[in-house]
Protein backbone atom coordinates (compact mmCIF):
# COMPACT_ATOMS: atom_id res chain seq x y z
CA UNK A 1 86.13 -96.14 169.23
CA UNK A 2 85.88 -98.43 172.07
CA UNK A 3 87.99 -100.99 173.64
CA UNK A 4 86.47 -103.66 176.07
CA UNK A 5 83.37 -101.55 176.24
CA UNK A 6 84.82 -98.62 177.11
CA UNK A 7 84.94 -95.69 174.40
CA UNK A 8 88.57 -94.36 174.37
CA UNK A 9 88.33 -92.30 171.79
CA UNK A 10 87.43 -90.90 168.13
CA UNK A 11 88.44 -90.55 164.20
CA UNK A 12 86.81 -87.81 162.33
CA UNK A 13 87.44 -87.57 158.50
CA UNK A 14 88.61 -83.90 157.73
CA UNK A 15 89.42 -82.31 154.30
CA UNK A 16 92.42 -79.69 154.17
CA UNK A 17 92.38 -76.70 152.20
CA UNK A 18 92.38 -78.09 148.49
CA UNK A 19 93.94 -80.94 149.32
CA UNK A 20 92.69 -84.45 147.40
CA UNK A 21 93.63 -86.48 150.14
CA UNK A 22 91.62 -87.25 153.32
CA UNK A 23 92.88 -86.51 156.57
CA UNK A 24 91.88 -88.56 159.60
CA UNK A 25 91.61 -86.63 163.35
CA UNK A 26 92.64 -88.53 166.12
CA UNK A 27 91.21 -87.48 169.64
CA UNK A 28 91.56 -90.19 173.03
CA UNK A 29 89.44 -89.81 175.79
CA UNK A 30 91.76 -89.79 179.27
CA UNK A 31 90.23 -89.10 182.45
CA UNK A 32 87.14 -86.85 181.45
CA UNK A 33 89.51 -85.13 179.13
CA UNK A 34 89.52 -85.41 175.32
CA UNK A 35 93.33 -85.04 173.81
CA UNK A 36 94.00 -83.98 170.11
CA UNK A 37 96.05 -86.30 168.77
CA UNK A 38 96.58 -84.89 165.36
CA UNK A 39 95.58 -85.38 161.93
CA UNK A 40 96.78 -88.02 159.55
CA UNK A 41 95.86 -89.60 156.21
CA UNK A 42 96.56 -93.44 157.63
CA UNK A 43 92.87 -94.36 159.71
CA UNK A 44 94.12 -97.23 160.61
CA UNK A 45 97.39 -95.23 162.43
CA UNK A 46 94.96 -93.32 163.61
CA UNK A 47 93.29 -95.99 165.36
CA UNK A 48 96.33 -97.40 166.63
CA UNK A 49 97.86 -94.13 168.13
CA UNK A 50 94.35 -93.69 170.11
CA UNK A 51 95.07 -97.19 171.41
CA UNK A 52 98.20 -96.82 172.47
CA UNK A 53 98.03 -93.02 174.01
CA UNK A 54 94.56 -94.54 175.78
CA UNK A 55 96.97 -97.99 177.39
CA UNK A 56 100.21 -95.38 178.24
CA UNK A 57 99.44 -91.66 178.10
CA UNK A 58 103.39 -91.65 178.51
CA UNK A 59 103.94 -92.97 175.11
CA UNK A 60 102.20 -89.85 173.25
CA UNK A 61 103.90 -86.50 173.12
CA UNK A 62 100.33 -84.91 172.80
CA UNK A 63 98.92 -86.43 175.90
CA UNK A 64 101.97 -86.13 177.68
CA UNK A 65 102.11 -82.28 177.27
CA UNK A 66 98.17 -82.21 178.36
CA UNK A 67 99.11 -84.03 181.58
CA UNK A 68 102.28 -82.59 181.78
CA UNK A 69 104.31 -86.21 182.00
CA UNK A 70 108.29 -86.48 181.68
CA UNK A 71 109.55 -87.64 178.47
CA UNK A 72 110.68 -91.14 178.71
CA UNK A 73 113.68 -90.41 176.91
């Protein structure tokens, strides 16, 4: 995924055990790190959350924890 050129991130399609449903992998790319951002059967969501953790690392619990940010809250 890219944004202005610059790739922020990926989706990768996953199956879980038997499941029917397809599971989507979110991962954003943050300072030469790449963060998990967990699965999820919405790609579009998935898109979105890699968006928004890429614009305001605060605003993910998964990328805060790997950069060890205070919870806005």
């Amino acid at each position: 995924m890219r944004f202005e050129g610059t790739a922020i991130g990926t989706v990768e399609a996953k199956k879980v055990g038997r499941s029917s449903s397809q599971f989507y992998q979110a991962f954003v790319f943050i300072e030469g790190r790449t963060i998990n951002l967990e699965l999820d059967i919405d790609f579009e969501g998935r898109v979105e959350t890699i968006l928004a953790a890429w614009r305001d690392p605060a605003s993910n619990v998964h990328t805060r924890i790997a950069f060890k940010l205070p919870d806005p809250s």
